[in-house]
N, C-alpha and C. Protein backbone atom coordinates (compact mmCIF):
# COMPACT_ATOMS: atom_id res chain seq x y z
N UNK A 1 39.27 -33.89 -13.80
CA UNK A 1 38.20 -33.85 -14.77
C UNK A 1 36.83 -33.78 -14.08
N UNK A 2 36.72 -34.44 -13.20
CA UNK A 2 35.40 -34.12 -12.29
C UNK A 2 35.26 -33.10 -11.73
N UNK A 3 36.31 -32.54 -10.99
CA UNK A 3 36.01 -30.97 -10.77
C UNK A 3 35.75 -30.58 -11.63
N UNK A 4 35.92 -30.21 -12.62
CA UNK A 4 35.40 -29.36 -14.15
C UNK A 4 34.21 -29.46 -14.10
N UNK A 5 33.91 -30.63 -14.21
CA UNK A 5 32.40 -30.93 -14.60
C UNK A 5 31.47 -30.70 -13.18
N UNK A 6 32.05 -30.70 -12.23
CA UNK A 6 31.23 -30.33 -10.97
C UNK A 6 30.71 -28.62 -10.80
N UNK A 7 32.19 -28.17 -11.42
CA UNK A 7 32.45 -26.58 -11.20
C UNK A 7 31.07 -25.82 -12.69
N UNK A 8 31.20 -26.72 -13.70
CA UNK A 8 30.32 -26.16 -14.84
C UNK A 8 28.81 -26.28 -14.13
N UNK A 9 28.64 -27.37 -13.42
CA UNK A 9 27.12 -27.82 -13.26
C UNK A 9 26.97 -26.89 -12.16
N UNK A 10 27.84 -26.50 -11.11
CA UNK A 10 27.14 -25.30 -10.18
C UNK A 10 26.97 -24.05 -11.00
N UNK A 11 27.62 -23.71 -11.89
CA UNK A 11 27.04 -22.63 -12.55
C UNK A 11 26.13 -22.56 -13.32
N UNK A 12 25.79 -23.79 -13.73
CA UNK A 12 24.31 -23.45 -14.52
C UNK A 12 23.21 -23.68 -13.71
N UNK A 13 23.82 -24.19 -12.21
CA UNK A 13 22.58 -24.26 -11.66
C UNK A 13 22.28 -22.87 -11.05
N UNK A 14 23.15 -22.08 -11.02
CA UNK A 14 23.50 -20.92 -10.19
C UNK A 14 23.06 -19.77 -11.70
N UNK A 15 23.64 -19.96 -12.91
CA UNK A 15 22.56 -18.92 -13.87
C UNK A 15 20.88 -19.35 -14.17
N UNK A 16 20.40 -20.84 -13.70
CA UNK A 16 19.32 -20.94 -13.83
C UNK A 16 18.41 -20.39 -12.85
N UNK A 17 19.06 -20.56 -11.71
CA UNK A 17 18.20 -19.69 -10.73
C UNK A 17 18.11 -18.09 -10.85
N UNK A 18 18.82 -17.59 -11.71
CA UNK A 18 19.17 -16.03 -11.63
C UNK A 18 18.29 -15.69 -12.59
N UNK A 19 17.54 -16.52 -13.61
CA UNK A 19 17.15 -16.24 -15.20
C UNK A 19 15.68 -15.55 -14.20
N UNK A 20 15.54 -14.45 -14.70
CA UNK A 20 13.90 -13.71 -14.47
C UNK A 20 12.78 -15.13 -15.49
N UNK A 21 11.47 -15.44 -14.74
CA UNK A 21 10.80 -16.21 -15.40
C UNK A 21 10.27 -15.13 -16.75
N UNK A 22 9.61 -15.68 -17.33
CA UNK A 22 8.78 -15.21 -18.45
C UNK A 22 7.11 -15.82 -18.27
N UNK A 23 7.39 -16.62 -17.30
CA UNK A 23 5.66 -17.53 -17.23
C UNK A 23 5.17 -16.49 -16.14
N UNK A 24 3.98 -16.92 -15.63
CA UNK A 24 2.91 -16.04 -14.89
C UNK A 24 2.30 -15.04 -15.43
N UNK A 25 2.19 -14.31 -13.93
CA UNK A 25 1.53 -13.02 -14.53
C UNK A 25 2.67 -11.70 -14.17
N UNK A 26 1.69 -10.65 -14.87
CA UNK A 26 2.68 -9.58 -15.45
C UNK A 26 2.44 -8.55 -14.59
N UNK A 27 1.66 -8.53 -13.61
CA UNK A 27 0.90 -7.63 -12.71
C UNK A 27 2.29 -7.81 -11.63
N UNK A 28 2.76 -6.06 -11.29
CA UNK A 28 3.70 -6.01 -10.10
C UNK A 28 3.04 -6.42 -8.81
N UNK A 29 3.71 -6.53 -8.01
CA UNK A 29 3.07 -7.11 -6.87
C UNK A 29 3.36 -5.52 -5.64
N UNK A 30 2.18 -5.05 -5.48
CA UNK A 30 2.10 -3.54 -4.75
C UNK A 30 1.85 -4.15 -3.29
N UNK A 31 2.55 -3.36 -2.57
CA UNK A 31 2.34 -2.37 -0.95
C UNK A 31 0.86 -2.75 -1.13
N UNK A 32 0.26 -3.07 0.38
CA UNK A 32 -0.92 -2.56 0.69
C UNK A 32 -1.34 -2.12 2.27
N UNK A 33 -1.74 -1.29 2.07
CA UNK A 33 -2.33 -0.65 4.04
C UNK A 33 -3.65 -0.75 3.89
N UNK A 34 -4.16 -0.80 4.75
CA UNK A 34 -5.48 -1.13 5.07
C UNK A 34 -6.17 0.10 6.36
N UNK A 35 -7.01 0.43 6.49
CA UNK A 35 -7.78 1.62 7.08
C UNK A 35 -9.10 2.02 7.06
N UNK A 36 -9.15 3.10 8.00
CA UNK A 36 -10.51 4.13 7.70
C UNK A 36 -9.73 5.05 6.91
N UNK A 37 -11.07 5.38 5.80
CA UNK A 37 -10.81 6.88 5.12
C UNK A 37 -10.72 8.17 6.46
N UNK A 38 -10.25 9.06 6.85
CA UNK A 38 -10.46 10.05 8.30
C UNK A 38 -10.51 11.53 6.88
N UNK A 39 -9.84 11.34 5.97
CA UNK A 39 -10.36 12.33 5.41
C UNK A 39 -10.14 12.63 4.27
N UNK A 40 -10.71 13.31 3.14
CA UNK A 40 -10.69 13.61 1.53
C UNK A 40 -10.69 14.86 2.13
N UNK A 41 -9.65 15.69 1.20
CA UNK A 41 -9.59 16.72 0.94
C UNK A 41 -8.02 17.06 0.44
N UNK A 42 -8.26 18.11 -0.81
CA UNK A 42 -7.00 18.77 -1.06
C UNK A 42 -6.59 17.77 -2.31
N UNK A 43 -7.14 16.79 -3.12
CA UNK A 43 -7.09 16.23 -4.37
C UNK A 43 -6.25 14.88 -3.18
N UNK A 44 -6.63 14.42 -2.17
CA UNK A 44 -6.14 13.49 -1.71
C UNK A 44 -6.89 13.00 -0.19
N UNK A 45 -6.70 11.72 0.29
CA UNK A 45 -7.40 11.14 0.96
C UNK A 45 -6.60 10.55 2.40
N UNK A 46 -6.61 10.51 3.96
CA UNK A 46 -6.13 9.99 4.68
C UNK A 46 -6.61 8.96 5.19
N UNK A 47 -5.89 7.74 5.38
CA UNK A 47 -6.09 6.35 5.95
C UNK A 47 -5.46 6.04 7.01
N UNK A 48 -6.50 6.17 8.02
CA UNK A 48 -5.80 5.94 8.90
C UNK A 48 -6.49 4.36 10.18
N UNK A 49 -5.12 3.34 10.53
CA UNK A 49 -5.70 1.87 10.76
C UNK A 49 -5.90 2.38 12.09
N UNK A 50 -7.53 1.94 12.35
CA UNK A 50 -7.35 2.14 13.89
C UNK A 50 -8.76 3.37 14.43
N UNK A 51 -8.74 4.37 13.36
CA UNK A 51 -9.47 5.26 13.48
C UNK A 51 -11.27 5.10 13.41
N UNK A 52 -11.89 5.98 14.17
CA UNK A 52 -13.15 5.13 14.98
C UNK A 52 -13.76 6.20 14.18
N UNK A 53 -15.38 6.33 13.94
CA UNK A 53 -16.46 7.28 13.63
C UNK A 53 -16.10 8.47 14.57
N UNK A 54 -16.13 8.17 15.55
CA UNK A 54 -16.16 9.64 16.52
C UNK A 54 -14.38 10.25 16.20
N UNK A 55 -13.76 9.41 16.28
CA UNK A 55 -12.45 10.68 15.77
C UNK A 55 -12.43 11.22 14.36
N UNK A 56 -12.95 10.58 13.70
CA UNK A 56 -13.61 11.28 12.37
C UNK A 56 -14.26 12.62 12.47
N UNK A 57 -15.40 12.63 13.75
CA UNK A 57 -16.21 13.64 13.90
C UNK A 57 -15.69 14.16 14.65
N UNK A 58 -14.95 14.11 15.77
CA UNK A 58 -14.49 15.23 16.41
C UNK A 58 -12.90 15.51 16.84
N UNK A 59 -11.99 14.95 15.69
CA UNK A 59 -10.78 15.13 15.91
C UNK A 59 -10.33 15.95 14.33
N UNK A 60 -9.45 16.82 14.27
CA UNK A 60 -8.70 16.95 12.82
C UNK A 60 -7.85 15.58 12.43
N UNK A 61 -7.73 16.04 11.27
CA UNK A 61 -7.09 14.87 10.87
C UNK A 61 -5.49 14.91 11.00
N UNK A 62 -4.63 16.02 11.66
CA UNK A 62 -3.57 15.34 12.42
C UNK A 62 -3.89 15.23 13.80
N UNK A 63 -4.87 15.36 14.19
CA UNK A 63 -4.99 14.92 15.24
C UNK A 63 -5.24 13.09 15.85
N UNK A 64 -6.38 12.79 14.07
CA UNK A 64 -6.28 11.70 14.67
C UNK A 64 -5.23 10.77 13.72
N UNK A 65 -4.11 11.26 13.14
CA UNK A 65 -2.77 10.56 12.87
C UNK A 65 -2.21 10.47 14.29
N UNK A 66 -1.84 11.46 15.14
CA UNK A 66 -1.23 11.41 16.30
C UNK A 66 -1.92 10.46 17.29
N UNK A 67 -2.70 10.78 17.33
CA UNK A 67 -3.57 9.58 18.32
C UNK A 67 -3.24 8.47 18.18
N UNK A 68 -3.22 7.49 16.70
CA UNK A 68 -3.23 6.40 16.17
C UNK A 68 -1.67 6.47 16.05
N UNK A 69 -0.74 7.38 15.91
CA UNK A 69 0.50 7.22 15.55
C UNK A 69 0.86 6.63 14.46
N UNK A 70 -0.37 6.62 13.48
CA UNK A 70 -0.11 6.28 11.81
C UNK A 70 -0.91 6.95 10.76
N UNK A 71 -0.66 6.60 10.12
CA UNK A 71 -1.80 7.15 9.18
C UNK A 71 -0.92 7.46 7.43
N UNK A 72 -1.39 7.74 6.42
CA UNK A 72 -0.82 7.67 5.39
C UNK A 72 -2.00 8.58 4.63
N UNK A 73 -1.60 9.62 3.88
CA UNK A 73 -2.25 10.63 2.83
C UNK A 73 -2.02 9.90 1.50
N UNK A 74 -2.95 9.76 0.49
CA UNK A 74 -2.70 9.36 -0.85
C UNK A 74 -3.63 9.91 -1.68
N UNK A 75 -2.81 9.96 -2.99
CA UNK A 75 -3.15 10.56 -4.24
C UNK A 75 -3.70 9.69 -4.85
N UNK A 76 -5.09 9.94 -5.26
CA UNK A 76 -5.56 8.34 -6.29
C UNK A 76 -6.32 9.62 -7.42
N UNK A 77 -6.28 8.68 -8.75
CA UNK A 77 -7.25 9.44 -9.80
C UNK A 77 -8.68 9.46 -9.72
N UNK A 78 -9.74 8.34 -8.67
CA UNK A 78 -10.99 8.04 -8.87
C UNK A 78 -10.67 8.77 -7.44
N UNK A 79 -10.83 9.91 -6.87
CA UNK A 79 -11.18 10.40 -5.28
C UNK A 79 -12.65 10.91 -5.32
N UNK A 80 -13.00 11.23 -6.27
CA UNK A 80 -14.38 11.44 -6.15
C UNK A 80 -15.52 10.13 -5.90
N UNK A 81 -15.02 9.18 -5.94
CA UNK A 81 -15.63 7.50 -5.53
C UNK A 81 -15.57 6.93 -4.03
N UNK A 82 -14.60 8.40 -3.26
CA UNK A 82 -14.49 7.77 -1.75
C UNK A 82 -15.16 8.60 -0.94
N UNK A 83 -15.23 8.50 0.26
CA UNK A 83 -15.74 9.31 1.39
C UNK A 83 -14.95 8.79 2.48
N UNK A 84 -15.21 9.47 3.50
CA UNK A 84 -15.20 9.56 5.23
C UNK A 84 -15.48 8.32 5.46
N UNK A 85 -15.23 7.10 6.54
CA UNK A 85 -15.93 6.57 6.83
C UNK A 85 -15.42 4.99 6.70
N UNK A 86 -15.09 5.49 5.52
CA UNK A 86 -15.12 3.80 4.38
C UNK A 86 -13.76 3.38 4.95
N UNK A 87 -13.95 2.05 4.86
CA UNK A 87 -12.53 1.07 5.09
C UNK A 87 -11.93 0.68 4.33
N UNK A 88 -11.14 0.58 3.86
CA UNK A 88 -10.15 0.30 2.41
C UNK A 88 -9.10 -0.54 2.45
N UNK A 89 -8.45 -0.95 1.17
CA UNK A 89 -7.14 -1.62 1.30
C UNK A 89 -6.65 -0.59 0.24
N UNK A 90 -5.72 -0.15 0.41
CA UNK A 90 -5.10 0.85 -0.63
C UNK A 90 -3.55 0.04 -1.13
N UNK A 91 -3.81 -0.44 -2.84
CA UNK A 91 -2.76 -0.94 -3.30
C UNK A 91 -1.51 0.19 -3.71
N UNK A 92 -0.60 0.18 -3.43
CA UNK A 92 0.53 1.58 -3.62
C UNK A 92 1.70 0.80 -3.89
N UNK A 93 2.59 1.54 -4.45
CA UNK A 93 4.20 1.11 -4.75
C UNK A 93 5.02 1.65 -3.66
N UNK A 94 4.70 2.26 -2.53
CA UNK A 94 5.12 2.46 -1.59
C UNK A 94 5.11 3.67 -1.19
N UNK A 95 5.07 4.48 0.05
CA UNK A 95 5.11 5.52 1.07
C UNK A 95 6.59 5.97 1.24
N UNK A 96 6.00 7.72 1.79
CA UNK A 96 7.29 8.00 2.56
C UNK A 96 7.23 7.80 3.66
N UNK A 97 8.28 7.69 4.64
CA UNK A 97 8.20 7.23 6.29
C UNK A 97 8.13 8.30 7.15
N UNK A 98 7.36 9.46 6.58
CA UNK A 98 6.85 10.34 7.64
C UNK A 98 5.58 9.99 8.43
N UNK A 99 5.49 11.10 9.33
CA UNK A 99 4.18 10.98 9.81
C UNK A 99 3.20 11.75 9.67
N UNK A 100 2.28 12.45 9.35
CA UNK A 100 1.60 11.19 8.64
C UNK A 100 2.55 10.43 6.89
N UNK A 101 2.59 9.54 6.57
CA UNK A 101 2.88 9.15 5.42
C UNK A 101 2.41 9.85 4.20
N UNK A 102 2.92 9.28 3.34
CA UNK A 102 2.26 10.22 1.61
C UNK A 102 2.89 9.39 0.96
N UNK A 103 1.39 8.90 -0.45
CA UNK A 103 1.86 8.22 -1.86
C UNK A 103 0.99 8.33 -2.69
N UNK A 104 1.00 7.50 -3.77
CA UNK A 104 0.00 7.69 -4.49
C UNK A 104 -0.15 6.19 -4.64
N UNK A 105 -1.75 6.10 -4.73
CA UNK A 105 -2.58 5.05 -4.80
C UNK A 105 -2.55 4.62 -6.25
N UNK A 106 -2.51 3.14 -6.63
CA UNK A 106 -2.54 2.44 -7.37
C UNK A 106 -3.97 1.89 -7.73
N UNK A 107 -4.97 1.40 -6.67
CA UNK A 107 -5.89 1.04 -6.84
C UNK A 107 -6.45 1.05 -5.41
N UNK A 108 -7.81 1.34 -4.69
CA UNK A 108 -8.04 1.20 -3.76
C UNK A 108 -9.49 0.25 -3.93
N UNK A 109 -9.61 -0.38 -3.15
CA UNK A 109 -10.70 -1.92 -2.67
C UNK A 109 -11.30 -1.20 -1.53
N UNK A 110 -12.62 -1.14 -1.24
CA UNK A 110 -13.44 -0.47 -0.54
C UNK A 110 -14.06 -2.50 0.45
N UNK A 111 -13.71 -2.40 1.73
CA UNK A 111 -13.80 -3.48 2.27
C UNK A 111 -15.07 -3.15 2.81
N UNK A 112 -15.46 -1.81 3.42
CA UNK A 112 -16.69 -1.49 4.45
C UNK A 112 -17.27 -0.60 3.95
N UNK A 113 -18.27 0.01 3.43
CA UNK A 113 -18.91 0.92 2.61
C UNK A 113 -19.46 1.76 4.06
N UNK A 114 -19.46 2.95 3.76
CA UNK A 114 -20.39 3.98 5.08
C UNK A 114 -21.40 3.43 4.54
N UNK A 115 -21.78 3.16 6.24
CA UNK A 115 -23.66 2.92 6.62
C UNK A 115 -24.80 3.64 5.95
């Protein structure tokens, strides 16, 4: 009889942990990379961590993915609000694992505004 009752109570402790909450908040919890803008163009923007003013100015922009050996292209709806320059946190649901990367932006946070 105690096993029974031992065996019932691990399972409800075991469906209580499984139950999705309903409290908090409702906001998914997104990917974020962080970067220089290296370039807008083509209805999309490259971020790349690492990248300096002067490879901005005198590198292409796979050039300076290769350099940095990262970098990520994204699609956002407000691109006319960014530039060259700027440092960002770009919120996303996630990338492909190429190089350079590609997604689309969820929301981007401007950390460093061009000078």
């Amino acid at each position: 009889m105690k096993m029974q009752w031992l065996y019932i109570l691990v399972v409800i402790f075991f469906l209580a942990g499984c139950q999705q909450s309903t409290q908090g908040n409702d906001e998914m919890d997104y990917l974020t990379y962080e970067g220089t803008i290296a370039a807008v163009e083509d209805g999309r923007f490259l971020v790349v961590n690492g990248a300096s003013e002067d490879d901005i100015e005198t590198l292409e922009p796979l050039e300076i993915v290769l350099k940095h050996n990262k970098g990520v292209w994204f699609t956002y709806e407000a691109l006319d609000e960014l530039s060259t320059g700027m440092t960002v946190r770009v919120m996303h649901e996630g990338s492909e694992d190429s190089l350079p990367g590609y997604g689309e932006a969820v929301e981007v946070e401007v950390l460093q505004d061009v000078d």
